[in-house]
N, C-alpha and C. Protein backbone atom coordinates (compact mmCIF):
# COMPACT_ATOMS: atom_id res chain seq x y z
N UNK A 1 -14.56 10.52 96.36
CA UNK A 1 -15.17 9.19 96.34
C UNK A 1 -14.27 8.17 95.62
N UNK A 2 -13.82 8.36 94.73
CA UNK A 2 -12.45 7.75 94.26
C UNK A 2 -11.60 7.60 94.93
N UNK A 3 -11.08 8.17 95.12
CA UNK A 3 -9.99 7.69 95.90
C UNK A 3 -10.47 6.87 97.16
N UNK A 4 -11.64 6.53 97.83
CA UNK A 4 -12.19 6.30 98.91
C UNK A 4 -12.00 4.71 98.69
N UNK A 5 -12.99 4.51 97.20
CA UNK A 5 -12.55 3.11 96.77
C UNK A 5 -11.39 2.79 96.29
N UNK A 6 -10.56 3.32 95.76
CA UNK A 6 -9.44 2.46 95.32
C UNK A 6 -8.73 2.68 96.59
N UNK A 7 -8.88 3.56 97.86
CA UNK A 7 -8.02 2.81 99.09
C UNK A 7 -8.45 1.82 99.87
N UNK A 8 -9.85 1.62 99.95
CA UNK A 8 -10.59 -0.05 100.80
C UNK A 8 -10.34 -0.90 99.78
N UNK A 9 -9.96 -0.72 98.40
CA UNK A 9 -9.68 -2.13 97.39
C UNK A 9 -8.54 -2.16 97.47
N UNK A 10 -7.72 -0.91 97.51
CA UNK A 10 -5.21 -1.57 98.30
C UNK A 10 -5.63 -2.24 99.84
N UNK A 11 -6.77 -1.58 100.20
CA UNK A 11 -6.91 -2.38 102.00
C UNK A 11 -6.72 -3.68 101.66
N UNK A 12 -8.11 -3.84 100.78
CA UNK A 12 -8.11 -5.63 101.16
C UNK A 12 -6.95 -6.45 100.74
N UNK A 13 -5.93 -5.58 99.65
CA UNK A 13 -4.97 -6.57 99.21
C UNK A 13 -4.23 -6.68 99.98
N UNK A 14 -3.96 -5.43 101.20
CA UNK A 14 -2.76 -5.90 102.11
C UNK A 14 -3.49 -6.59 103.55
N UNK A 15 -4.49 -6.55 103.49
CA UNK A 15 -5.19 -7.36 104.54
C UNK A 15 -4.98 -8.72 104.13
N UNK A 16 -5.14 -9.05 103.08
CA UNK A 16 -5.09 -10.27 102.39
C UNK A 16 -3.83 -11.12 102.42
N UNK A 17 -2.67 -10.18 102.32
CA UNK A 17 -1.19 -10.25 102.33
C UNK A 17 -0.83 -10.64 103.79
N UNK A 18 -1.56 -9.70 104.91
CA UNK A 18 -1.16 -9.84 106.28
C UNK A 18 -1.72 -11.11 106.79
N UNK A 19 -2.75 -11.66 106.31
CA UNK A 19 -3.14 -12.79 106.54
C UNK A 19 -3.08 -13.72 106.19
N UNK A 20 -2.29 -14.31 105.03
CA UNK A 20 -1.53 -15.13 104.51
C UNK A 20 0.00 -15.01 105.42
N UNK A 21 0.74 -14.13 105.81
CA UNK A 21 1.85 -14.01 106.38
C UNK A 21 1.93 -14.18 107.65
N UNK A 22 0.23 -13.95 108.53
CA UNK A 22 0.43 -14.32 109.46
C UNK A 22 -0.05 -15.60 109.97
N UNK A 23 -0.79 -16.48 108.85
CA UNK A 23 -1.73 -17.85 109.25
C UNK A 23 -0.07 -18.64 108.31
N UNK A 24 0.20 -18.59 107.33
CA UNK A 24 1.52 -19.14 106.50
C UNK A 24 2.71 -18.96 106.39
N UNK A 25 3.40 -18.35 106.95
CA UNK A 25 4.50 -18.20 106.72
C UNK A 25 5.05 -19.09 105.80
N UNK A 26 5.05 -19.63 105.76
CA UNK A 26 5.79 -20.76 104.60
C UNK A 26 5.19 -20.44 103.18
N UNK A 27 3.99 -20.27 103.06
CA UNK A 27 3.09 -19.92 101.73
C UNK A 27 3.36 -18.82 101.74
N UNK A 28 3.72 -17.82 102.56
CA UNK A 28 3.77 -16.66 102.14
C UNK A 28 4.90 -16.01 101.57
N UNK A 29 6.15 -16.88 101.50
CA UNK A 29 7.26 -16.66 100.67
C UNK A 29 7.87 -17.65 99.96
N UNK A 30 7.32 -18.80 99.91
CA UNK A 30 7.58 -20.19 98.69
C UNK A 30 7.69 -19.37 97.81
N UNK A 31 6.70 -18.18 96.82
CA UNK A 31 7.04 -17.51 95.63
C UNK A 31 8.32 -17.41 95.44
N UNK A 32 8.50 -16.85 96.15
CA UNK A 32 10.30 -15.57 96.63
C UNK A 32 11.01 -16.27 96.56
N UNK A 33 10.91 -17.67 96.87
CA UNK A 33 12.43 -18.52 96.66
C UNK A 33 13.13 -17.95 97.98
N UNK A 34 12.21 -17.85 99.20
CA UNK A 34 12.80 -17.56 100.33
C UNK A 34 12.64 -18.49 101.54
N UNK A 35 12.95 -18.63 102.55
CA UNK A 35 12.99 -19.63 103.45
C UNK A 35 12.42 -19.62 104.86
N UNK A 36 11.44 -19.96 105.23
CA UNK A 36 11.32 -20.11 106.56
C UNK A 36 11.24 -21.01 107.62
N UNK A 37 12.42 -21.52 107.27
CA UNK A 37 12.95 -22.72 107.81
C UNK A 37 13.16 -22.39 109.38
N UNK A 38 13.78 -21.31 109.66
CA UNK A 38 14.21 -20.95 111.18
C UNK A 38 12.71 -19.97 111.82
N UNK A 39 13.49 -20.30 113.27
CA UNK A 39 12.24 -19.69 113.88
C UNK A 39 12.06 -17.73 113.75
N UNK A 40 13.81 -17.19 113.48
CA UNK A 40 13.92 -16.19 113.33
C UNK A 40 13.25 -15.49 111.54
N UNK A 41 13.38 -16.72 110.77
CA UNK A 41 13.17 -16.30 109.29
C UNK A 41 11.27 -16.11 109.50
N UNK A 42 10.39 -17.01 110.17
CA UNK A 42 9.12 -17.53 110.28
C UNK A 42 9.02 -15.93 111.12
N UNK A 43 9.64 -15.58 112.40
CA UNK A 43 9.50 -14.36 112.92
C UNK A 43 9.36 -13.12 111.90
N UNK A 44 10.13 -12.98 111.22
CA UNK A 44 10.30 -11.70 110.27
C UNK A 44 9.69 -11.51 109.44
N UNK A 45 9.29 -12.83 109.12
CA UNK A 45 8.17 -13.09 107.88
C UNK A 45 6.79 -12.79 108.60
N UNK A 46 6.34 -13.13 109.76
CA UNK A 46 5.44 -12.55 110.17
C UNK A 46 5.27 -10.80 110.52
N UNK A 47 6.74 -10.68 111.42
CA UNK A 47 6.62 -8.99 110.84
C UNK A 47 6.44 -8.09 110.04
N UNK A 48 7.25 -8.66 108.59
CA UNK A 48 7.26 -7.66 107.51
C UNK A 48 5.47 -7.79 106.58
N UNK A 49 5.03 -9.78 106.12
CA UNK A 49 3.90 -9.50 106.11
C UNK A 49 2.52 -10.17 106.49
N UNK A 50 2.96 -10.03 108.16
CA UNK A 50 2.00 -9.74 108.90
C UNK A 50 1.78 -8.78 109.02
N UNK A 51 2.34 -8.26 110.34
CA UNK A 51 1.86 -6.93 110.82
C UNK A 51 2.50 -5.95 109.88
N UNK A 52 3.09 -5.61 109.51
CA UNK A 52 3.56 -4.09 108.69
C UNK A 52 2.01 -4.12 107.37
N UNK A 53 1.68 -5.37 106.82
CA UNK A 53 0.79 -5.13 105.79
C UNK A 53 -0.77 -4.84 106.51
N UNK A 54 -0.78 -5.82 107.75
CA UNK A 54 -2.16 -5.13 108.21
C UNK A 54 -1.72 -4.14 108.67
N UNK A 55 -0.76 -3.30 109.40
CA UNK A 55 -0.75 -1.75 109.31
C UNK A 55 -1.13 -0.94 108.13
N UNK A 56 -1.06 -1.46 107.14
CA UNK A 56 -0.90 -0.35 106.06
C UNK A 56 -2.48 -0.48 105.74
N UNK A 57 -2.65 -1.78 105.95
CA UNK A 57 -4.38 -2.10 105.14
C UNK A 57 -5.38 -1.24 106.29
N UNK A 58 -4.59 -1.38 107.99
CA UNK A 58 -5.77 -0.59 108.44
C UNK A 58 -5.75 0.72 107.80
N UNK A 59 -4.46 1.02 107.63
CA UNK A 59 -4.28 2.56 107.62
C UNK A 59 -4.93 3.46 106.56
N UNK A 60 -4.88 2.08 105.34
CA UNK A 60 -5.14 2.58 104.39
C UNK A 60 -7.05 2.69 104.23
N UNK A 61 -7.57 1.58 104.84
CA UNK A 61 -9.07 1.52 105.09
C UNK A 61 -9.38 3.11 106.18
N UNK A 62 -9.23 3.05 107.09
CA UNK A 62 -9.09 4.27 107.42
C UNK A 62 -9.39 5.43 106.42
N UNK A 63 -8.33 5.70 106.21
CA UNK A 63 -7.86 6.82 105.10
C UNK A 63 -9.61 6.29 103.90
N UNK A 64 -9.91 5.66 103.59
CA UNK A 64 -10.96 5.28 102.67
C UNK A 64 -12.56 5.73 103.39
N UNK A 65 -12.37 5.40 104.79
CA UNK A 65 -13.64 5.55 105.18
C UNK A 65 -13.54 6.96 105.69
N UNK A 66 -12.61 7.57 105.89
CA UNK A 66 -12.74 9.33 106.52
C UNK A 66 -12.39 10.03 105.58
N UNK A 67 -12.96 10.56 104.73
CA UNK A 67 -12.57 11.54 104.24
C UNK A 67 -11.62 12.53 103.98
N UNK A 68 -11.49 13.00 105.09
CA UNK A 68 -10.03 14.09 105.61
C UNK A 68 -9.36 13.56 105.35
N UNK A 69 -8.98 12.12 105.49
CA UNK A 69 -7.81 11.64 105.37
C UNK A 69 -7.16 10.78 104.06
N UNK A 70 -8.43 11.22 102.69
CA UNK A 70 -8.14 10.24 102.04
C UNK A 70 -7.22 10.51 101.30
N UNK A 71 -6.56 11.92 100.69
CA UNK A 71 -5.15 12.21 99.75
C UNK A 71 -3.90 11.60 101.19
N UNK A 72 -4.14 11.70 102.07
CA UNK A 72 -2.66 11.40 102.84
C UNK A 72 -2.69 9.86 102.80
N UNK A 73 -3.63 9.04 102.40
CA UNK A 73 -3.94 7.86 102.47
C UNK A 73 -2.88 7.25 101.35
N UNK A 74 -3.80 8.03 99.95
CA UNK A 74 -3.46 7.65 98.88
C UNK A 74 -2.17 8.20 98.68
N UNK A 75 -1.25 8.89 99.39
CA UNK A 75 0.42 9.53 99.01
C UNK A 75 1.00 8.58 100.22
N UNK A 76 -0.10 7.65 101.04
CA UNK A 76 1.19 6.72 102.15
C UNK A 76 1.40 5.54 101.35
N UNK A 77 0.06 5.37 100.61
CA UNK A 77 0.37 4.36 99.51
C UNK A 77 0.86 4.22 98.58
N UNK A 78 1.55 5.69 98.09
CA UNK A 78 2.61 5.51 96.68
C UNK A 78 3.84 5.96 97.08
N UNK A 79 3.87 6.07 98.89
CA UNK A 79 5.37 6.47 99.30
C UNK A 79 5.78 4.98 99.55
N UNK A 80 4.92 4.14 99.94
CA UNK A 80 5.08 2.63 100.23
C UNK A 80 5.48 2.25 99.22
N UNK A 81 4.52 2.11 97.99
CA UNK A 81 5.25 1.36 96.98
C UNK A 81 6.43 1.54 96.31
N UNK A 82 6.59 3.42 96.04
CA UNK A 82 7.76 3.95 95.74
C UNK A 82 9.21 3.20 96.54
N UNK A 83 9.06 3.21 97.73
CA UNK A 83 9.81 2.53 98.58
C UNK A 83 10.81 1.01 98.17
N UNK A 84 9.20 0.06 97.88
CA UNK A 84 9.25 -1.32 97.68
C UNK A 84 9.98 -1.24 96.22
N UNK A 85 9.73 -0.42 95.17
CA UNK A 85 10.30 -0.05 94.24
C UNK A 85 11.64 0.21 93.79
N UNK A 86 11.95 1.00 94.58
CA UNK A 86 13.36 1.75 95.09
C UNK A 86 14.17 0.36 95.33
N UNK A 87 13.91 -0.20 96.30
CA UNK A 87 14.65 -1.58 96.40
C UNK A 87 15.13 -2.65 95.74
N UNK A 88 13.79 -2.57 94.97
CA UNK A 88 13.79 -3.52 93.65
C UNK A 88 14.79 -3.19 92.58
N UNK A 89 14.61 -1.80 92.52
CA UNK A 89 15.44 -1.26 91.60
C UNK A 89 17.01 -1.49 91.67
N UNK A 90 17.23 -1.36 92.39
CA UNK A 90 18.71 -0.93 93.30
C UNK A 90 19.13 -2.78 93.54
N UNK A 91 18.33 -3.66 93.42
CA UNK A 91 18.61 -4.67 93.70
C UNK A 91 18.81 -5.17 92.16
N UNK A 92 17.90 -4.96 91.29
CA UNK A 92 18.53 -5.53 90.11
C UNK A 92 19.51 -5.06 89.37
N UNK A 93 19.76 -3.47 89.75
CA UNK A 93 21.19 -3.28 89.50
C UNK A 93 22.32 -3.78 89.99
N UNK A 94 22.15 -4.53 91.57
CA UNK A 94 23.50 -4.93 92.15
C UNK A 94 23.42 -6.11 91.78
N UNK A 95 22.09 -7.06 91.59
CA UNK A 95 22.32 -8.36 92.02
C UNK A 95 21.81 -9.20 90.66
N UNK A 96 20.98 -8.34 90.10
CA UNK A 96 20.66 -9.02 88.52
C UNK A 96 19.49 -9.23 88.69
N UNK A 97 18.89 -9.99 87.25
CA UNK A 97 17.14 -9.90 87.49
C UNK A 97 16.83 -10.97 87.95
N UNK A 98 15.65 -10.64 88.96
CA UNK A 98 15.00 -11.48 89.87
C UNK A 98 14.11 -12.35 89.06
N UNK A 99 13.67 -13.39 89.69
CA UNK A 99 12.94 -14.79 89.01
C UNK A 99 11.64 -13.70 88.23
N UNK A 100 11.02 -14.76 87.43
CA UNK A 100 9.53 -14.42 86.37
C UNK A 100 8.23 -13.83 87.72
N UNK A 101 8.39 -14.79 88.66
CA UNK A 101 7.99 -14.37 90.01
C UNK A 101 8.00 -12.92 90.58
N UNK A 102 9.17 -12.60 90.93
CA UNK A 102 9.57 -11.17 91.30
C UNK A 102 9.31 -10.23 90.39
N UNK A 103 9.52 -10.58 88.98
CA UNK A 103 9.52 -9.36 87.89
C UNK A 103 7.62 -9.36 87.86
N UNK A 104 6.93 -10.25 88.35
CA UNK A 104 5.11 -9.83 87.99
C UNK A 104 4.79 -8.86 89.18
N UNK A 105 5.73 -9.10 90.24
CA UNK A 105 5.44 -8.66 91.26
C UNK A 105 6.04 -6.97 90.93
N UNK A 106 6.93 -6.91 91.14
CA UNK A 106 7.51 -5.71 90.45
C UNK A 106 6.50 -4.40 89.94
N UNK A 107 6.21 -5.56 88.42
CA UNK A 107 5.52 -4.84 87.77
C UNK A 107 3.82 -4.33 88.24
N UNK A 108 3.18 -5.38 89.28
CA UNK A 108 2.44 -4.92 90.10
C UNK A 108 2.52 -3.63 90.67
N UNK A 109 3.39 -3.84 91.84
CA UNK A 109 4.00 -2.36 92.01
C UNK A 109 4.14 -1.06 91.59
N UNK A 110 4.60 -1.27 90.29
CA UNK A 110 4.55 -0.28 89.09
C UNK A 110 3.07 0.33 88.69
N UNK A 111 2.37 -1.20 88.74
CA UNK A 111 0.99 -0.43 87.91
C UNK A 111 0.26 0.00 89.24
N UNK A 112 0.14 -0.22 90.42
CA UNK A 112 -0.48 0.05 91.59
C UNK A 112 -0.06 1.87 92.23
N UNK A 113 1.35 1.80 91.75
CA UNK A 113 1.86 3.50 92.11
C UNK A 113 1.07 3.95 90.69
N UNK A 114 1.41 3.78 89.90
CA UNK A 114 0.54 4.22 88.69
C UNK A 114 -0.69 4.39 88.71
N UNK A 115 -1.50 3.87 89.21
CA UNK A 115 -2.82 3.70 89.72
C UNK A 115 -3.08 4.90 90.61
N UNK A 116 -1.74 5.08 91.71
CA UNK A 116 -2.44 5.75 92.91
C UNK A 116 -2.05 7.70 92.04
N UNK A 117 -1.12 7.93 91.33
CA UNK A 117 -0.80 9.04 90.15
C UNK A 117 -2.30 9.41 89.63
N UNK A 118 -2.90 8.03 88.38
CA UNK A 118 -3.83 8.25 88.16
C UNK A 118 -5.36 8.76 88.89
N UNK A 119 -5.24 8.53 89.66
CA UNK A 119 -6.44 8.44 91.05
C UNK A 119 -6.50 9.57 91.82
N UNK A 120 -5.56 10.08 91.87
CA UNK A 120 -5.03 11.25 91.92
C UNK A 120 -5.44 12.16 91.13
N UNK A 121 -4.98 12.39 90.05
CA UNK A 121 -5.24 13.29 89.04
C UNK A 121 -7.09 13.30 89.05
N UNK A 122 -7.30 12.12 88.68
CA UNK A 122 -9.03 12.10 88.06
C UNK A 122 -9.79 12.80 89.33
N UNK A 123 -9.45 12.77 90.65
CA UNK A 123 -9.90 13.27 91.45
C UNK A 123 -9.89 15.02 92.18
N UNK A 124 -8.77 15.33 91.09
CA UNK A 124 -8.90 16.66 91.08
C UNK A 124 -8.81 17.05 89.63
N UNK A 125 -9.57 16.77 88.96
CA UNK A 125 -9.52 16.99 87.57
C UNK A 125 -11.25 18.22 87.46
């Protein structure tokens, strides 16, 4: 049952994400200090978060409402973030630290894989 809710509550955040990325593009990376000035930048920005985040939010709602599926739910969601992580990481080693912006976000990340560890554990405890 835990884990059931904390994967329809990561749903709504990336539902939330996919729908800002796909109604804004422009709002959806002003944070980032990124640009979607071109029709190709506005494209990608709708790919990565549009559709890739409502993929994950269905996937992850899913995974919340079936049962069977809710540990593979909660390990697609800390292979995701691990991922987004990994990048981050590897980026502030090559490129230096990212704006006050990027580092909350970051640390989101951090506490959200942390979250999905914890959620984990309490559920087979």
């Amino acid at each position: 049952m835990l884990i059931s809710v904390f994967l329809i509550g990561s749903a709504v955040v990336f539902f939330l994400l996919s729908l800002t990325g796909f109604v804004s593009p422009a709002r959806a990376v002003a944070p980032l200090e990124l640009s979607s000035a071109s029709v190709s930048a506005r494209n990608e920005i709708r790919a990565n978060y549009g559709g890739m985040h409502l993929a994950m939010g269905l996937s992850l709602s899913m995974a919340g409402w079936m049962p069977q599926y809710a540990v593979a739910g909660l390990w697609l969601e800390a292979v995701f973030l691990a991922g987004l992580l990994l990048g981050r990481v590897i980026s502030m080693m090559t490129d230096g630290k990212p704006s006050r912006v990027m580092m909350g976000i970051t640390w989101f990340e951090v506490i959200a894989l942390l979250a999905c560890g914890v959620v984990y554990y309490l559920a087979n405890v």
